[in-house]
Protein backbone atom coordinates (compact mmCIF):
# COMPACT_ATOMS: atom_id res chain seq x y z
CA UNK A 1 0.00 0.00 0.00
CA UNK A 2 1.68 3.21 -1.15
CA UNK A 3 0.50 5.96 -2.01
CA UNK A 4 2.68 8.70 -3.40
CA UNK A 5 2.98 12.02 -4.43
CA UNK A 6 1.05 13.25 -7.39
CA UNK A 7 3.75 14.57 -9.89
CA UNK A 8 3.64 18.26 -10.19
CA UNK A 9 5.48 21.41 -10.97
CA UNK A 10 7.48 21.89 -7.26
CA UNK A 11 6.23 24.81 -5.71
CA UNK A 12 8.37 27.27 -3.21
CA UNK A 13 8.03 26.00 0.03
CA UNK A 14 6.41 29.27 1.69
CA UNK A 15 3.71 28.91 -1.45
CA UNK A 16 2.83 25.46 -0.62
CA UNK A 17 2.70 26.34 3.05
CA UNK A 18 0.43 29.56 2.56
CA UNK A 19 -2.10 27.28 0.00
CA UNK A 20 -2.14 24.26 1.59
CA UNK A 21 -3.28 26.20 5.64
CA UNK A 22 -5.95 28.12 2.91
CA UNK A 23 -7.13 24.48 1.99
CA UNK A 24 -6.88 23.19 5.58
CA UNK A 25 -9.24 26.52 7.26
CA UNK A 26 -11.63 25.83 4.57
CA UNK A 27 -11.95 21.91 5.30
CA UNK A 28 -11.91 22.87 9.24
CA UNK A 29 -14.77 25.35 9.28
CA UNK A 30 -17.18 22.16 7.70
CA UNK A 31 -16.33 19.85 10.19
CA UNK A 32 -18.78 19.81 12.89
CA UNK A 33 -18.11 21.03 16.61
CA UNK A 34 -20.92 17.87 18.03
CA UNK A 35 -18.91 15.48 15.78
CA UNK A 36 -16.33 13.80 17.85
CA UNK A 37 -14.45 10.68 17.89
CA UNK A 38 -13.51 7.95 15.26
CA UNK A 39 -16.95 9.66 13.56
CA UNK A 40 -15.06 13.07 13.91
CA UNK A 41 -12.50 10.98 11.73
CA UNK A 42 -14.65 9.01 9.26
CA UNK A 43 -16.32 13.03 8.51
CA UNK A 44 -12.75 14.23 8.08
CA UNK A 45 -12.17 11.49 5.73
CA UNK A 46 -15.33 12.14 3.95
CA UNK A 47 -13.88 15.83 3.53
CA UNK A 48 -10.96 14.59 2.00
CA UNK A 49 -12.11 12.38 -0.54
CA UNK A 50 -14.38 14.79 -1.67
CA UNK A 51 -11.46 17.58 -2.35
CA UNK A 52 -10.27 18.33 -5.61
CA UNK A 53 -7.57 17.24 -6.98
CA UNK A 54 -5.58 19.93 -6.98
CA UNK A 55 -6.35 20.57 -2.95
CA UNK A 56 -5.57 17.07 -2.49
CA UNK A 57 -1.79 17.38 -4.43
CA UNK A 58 -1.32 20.64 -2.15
CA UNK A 59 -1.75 18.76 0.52
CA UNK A 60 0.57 16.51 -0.37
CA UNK A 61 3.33 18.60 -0.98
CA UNK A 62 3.14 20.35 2.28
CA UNK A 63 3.80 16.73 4.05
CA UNK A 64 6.44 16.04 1.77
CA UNK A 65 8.22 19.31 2.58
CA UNK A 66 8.86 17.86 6.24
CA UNK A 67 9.84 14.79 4.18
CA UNK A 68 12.35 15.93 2.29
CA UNK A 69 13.69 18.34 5.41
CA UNK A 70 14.73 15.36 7.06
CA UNK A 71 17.44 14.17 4.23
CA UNK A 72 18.56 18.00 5.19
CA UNK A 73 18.95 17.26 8.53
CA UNK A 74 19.66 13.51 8.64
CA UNK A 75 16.31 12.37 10.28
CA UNK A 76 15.57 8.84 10.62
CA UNK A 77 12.00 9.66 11.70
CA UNK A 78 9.07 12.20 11.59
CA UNK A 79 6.43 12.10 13.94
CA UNK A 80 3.55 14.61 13.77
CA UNK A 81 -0.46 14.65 14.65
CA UNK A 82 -2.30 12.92 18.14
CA UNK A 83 -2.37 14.60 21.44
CA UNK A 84 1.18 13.60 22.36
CA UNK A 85 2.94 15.78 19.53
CA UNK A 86 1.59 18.40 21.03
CA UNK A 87 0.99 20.22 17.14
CA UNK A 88 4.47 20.23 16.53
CA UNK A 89 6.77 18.21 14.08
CA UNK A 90 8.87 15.60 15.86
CA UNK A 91 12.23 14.30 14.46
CA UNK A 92 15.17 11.58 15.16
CA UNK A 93 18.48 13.03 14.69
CA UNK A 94 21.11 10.36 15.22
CA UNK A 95 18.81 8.47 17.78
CA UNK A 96 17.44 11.38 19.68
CA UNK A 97 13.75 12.07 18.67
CA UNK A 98 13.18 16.29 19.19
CA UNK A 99 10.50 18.67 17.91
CA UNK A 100 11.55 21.15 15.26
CA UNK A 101 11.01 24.83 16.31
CA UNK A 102 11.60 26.33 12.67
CA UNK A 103 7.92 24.33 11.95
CA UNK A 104 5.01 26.34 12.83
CA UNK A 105 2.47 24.43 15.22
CA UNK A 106 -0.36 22.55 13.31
CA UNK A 107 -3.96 22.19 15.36
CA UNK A 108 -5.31 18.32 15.48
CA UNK A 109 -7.78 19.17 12.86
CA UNK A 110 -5.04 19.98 10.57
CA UNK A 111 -3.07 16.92 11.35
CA UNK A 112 -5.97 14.69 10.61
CA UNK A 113 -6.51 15.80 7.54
CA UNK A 114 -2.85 16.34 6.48
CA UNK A 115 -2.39 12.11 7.60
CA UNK A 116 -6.12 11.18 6.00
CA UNK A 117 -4.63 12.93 2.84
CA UNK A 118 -2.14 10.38 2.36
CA UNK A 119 -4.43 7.47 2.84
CA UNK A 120 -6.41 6.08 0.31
CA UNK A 121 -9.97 5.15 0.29
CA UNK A 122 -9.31 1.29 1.53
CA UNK A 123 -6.46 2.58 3.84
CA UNK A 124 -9.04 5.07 5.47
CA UNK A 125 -11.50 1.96 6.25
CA UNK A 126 -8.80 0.35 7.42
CA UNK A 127 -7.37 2.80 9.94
CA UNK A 128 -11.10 3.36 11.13
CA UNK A 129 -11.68 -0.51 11.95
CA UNK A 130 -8.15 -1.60 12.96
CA UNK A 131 -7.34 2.11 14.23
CA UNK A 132 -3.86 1.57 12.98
CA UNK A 133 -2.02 0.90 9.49
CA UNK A 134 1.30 0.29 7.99
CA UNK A 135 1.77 1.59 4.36
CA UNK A 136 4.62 2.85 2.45
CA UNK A 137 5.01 6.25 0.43
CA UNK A 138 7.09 7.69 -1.63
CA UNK A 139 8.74 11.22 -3.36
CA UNK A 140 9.85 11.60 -6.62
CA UNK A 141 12.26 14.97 -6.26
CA UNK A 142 13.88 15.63 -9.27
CA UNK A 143 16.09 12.62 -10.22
CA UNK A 144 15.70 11.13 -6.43
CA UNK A 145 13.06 8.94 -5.13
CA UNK A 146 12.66 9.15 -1.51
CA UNK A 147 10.40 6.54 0.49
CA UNK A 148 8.88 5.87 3.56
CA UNK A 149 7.76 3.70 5.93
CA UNK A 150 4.65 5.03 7.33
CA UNK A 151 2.38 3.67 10.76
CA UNK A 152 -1.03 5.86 11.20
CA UNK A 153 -2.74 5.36 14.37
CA UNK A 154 -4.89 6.91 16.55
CA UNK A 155 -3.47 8.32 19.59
CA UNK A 156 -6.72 10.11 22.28
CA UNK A 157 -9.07 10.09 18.94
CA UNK A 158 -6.51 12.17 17.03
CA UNK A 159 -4.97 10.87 14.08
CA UNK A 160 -1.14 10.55 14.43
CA UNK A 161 1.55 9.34 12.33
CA UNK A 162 5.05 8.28 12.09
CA UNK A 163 7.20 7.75 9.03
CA UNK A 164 10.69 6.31 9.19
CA UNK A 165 13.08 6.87 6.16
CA UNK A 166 14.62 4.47 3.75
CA UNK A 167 17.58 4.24 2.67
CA UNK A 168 18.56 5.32 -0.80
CA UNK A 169 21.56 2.76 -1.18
CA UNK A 170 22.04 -0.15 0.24
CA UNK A 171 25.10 0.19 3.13
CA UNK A 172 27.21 -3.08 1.53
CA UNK A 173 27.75 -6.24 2.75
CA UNK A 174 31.07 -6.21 3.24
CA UNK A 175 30.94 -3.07 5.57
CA UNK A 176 29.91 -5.24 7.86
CA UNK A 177 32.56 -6.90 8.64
CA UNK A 178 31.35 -10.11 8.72
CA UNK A 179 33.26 -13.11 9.45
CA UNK A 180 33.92 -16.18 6.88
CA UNK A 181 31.42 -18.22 8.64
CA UNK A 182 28.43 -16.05 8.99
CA UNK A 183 28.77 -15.03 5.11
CA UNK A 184 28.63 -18.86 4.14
CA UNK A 185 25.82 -19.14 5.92
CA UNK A 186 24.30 -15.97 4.35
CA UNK A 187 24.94 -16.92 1.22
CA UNK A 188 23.70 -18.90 -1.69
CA UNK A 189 27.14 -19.88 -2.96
CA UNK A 190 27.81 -22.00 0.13
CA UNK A 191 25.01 -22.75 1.70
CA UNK A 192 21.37 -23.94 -0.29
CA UNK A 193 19.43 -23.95 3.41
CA UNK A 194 18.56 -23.03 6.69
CA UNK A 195 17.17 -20.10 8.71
CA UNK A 196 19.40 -17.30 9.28
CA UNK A 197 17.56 -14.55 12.02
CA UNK A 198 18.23 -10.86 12.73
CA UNK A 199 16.91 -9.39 15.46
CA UNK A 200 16.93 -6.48 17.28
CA UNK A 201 14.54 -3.83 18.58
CA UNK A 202 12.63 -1.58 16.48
CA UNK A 203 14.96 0.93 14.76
CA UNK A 204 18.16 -1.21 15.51
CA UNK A 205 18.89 -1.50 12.10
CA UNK A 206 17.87 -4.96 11.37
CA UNK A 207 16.48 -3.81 7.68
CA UNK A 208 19.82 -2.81 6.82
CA UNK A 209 21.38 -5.94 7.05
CA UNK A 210 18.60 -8.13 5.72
CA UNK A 211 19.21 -5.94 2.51
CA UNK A 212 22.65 -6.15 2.49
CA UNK A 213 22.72 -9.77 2.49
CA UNK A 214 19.79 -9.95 -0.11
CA UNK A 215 22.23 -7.64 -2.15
CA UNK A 216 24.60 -10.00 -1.56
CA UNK A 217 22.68 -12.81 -3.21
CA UNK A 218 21.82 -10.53 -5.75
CA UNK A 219 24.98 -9.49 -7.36
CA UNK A 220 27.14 -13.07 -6.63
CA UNK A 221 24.54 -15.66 -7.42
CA UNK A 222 22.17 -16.66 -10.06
CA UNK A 223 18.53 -17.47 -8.39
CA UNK A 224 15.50 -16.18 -7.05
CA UNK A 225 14.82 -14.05 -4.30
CA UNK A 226 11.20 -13.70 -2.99
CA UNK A 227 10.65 -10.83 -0.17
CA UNK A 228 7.21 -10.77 1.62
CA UNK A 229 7.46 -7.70 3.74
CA UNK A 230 4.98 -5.40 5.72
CA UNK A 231 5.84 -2.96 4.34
CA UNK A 232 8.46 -3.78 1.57
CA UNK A 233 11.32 -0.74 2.35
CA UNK A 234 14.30 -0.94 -0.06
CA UNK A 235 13.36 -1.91 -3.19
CA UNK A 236 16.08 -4.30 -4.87
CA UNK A 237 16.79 -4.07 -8.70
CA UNK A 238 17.48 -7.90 -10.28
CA UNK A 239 20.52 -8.27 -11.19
CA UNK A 240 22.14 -12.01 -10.91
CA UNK A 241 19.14 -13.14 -9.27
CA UNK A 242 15.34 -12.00 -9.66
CA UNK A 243 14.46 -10.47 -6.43
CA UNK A 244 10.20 -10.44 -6.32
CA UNK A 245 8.36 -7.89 -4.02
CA UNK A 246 5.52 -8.71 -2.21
CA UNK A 247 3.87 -6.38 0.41
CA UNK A 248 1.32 -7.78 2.93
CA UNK A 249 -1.97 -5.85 2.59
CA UNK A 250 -1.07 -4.35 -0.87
CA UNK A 251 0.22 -8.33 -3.09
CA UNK A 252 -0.22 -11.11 -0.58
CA UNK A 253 -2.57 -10.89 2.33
CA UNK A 254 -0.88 -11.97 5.39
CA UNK A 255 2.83 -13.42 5.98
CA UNK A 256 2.21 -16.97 6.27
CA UNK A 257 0.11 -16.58 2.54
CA UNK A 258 3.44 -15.04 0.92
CA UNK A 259 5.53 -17.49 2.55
CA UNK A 260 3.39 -20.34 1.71
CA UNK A 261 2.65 -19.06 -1.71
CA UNK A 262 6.70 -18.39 -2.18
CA UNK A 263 7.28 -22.39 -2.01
CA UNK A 264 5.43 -22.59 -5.43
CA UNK A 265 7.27 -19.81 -7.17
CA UNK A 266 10.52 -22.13 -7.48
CA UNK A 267 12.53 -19.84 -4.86
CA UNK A 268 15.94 -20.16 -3.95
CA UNK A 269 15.66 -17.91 -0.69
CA UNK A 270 12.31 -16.94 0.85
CA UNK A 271 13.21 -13.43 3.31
CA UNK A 272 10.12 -12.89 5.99
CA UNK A 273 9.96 -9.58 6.48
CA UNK A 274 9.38 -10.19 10.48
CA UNK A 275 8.14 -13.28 12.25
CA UNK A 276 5.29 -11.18 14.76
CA UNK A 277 2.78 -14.13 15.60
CA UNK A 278 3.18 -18.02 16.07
CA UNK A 279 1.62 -18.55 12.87
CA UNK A 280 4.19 -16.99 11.00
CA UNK A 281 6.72 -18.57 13.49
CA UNK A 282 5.46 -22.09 12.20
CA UNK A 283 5.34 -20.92 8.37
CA UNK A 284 9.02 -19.90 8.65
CA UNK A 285 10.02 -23.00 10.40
CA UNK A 286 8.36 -25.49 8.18
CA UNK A 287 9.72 -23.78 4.85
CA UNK A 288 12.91 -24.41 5.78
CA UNK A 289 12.02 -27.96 6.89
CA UNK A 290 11.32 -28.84 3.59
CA UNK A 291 15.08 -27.26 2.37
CA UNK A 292 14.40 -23.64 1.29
CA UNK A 293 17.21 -20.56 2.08
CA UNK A 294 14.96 -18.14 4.44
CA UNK A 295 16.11 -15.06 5.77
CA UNK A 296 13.72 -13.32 8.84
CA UNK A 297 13.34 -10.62 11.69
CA UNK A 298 12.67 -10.50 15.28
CA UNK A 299 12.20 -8.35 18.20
CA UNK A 300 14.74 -9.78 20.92
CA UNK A 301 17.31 -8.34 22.16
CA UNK A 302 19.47 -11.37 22.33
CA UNK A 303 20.53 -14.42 20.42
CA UNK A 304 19.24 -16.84 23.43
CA UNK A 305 15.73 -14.34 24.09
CA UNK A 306 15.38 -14.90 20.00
CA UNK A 307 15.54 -19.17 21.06
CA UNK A 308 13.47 -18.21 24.13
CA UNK A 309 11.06 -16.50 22.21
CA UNK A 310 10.22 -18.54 19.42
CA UNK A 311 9.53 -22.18 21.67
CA UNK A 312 7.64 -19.39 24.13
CA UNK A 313 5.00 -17.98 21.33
CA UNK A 314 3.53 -21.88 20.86
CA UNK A 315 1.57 -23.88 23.30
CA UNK A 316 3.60 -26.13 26.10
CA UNK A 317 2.06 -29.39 24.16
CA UNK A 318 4.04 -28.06 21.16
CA UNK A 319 7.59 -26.78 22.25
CA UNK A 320 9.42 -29.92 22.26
CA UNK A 321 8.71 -30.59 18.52
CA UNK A 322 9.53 -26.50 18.02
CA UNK A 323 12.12 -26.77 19.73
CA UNK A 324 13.65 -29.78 17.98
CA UNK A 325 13.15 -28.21 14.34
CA UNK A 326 14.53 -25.24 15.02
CA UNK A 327 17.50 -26.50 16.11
CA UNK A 328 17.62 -28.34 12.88
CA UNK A 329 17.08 -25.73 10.71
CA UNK A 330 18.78 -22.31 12.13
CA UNK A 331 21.85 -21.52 11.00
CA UNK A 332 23.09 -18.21 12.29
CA UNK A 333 20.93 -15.91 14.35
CA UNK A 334 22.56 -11.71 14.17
CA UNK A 335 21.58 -9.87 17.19
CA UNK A 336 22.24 -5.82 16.92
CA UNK A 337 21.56 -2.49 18.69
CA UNK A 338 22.57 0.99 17.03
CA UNK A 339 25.02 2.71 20.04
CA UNK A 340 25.47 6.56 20.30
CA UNK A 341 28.73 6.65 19.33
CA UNK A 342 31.30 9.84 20.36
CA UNK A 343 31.18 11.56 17.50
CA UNK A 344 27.12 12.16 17.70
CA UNK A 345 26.12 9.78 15.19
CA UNK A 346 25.28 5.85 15.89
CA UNK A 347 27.05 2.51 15.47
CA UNK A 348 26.07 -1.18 15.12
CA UNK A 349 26.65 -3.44 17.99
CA UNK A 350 25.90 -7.11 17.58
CA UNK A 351 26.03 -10.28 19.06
CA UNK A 352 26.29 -13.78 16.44
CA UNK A 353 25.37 -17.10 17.05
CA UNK A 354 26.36 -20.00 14.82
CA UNK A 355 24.54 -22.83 15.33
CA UNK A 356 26.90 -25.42 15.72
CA UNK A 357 26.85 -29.21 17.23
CA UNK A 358 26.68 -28.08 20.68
CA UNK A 359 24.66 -24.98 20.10
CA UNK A 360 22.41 -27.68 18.50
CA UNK A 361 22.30 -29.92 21.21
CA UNK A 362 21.60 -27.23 23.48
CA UNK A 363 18.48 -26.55 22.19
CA UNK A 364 17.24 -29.49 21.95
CA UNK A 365 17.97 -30.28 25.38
CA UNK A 366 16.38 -27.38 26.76
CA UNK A 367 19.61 -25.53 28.06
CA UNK A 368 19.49 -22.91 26.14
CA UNK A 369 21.35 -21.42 29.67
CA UNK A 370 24.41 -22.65 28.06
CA UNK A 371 24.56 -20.86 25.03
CA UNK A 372 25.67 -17.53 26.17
CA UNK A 373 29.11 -19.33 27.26
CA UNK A 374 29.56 -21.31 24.03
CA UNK A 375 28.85 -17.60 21.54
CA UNK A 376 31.44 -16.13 24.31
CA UNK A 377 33.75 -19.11 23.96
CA UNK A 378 33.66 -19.14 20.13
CA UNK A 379 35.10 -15.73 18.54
CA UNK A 380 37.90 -17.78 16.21
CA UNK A 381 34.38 -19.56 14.82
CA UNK A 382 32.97 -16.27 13.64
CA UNK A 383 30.55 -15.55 16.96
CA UNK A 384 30.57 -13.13 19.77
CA UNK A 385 28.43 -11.47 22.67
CA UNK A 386 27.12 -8.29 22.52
CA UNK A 387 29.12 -7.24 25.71
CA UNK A 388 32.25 -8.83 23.55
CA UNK A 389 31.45 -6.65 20.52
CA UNK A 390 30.74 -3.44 23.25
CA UNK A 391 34.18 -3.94 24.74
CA UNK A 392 35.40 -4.03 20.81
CA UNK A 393 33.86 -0.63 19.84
CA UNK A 394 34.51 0.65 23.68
CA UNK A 395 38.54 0.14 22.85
CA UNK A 396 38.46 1.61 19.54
CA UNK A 397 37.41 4.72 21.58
CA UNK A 398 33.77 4.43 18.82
CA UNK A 399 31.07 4.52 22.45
CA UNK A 400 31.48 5.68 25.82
CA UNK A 401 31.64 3.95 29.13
CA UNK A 402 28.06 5.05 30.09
CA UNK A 403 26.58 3.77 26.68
CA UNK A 404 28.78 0.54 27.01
CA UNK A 405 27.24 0.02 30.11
CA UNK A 406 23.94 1.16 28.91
CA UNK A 407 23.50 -1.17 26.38
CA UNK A 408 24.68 -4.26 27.25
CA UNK A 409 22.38 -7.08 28.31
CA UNK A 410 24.63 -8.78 30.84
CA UNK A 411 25.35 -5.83 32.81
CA UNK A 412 27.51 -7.81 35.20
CA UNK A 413 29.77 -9.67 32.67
CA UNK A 414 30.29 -6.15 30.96
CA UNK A 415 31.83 -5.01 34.14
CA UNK A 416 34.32 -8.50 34.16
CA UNK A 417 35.13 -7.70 30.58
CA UNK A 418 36.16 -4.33 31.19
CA UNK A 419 37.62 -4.82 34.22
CA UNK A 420 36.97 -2.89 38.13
CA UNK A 421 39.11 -0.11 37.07
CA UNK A 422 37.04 0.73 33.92
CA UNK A 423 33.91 0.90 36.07
């Protein structure tokens, strides 16, 4: 689902500002004081179907001019609309999210209609029944295509939204330093199957390096490369391999369908976009049962919480056999956190598990307690903690002490790494 930009002649930004509040005060001053609520919204929606197209491409171009601001300011996010923005425009600078005082305040009547704008008529019916939606939009500026990845929701009856940017280029592969081990697993060349996991909290940067190793594929082996995503980000161009698109809600209805539907489009690597339910859990596992290449996402913070988590999301009567298969069939899973790093910006921490014999066995025995030792054991293998990779980045003087200490999820063995005279 994305919706984009009408193309038109770029106006000044002051002119798009000064026509597009002229359009807002005229939709305000129809909307009903005794209408409040999700009807409040559905009337506002109403408004903005019914405007004509030339209101509704004004519109549009006075959202994308806080778009494009943030590739002038190197935002990851926007936020704006709801009660909790408070009218103002919200951005994330290098990991600290800030409103922008240079914006003038917008009322919530405004900000609904500026979000509705961007919706179409499906999305609207959507955001009114689920109160939320994911979509994707885009910019064309010139020669440059910008796009987003957009969440609406309501937030106290208010419509609010938040739009994360993605990236132009693809940051490459071998940036990320890798070792020899996790890039056979990763790729095609050396390995035909298996689960390979990244996971990470939101905005950790797990995206990133799904794409790079899906550019990987792309430019070193000849296949095909099916991604079912929700909603699909960077868009990959075929080159050695054809790479097929498929966003939930907009080509395939649900993860599990594109997943399932993926086995009988003769792919060599099937990448879930993020494995957020059981069912999808299941889906992943069994595809790679029966010998498929699948690349996936999930919200842990750890390589052992990412075990944890995926025996936890299915019923006690099933674990065992969960438990069993996906020891079989993961590979590698890449855990990572973006760190402040001293120089303002942000830098990748990560922990990597290989699944080896003993990793294996772990699982399958249940003592998954065991695992943290073996990853800390293992660096000439190609794994390492995240307190491991902290101390690595705290030594190349990259982080601070406070964000080393911050971010680590074994406080107390970060403290043995670095020793009582670091802390």
């Amino acid at each position: 689902m994305e919706p984009s930009a009408p193309t038109q002649s770029r106006l000044s930004d002051d002119d798009v500002q000064v026509r597009a509040r002229d359009v807002l005060r005229n939709m305000i001053v129809q909307i009903p004081n005794s209408v409040f609520g999700l009807e409040r919204q559905i009337f506002i929606g109403d408004l903005v179907e019914k405007l004509p197209m030339e209101s509704k491409i004004v519109l549009r171009a006075y959202i994308d001019s806080f778009l494009l601001r943030m590739n002038v300011i190197s935002a990851s996010d926007i936020d704006f609309g709801g009660y909790g923005s408070q009218g103002q425009i919200w951005y994330r600078i290098h990991g600290s999210k800030r409103p922008d005082p240079t914006i003038d305040k917008l009322t919530f009547d405004e900000t609904n209609i500026l979000i509705q704008s961007l919706l179409m008529v499906r999305q609207r019916q959507f955001l009114y029944e689920n109160r939320n939606i994911d979509f994707s939009y885009m910019i064309q500026d010139g020669e440059t295509m910008f796009r987003f990845r957009a969440d609406a929701y309501l937030d106290l009856d208010q419509v609010a939204l938040n739009m994360r940017a993605i990236n132009q280029s693809i940051r490459p592969y071998k940036a990320f330093e890798f070792h020899p081990n996790v890039t056979k697993i990763v790729s095609l060349a050396h390995t035909k199957e298996g689960l390979t996991l990244v996971t990470g909290i939101t905005g950790s940067g797990k995206s990133t390096t799904l794409d790079a190793m899906i550019d990987l594929n792309n430019h070193t082996v000849d296949g095909h490369i099916v991604v079912v995503s929700s909603p699909i980000e960077f868009v990959h161009r075929s080159d050695r391999c054809i790479v097929r698109h498929r966003e939930v809600g907009r080509d395939v209805l649900s993860f599990k369908d594109g997943a399932v539907e993926a086995l009988r489009q003769d792919p060599d690597i099937i990448v879930i976009g993020e494995m957020r339910n059981p069912e999808t859990i299941m889906t992943a596992l069994e595809i790679t049962d029966s010998g498929h290449k699948v690349f996936s996402t999930l919200h842990t913070a750890s390589a052992v919480e990412s075990i944890d988590r995926i025996i936890g999301e299915v019923p006690p009567v099933e674990q065992e056999r969960v438990r069993n298969r996906f020891a079989d069939v993961c590979r590698c899973v890449i855990s990572q956190k973006l760190v402040p790093s001293i120089d303002g910006k942000r830098v990748l921490a990560r922990e990597v598990l290989i699944i080896t014999a003993s990793v294996r066995s772990a699982i399958k025995n249940n003592n998954t307690g065991e695992i943290y030792q073996m990853i800390q054991e293992s660096g000439e293998m190609g794994m390492t903690t995240m307190e491991q990779d902290l101390k690595r980045l705290y030594l190349q003087k990259k982080v601070s002490l406070e964000n080393v200490m911050n971010y680590s999820n074994n406080k107390k063995r970060m403290q043995q790494l670095l020793g009582a005279g670091a802390v």
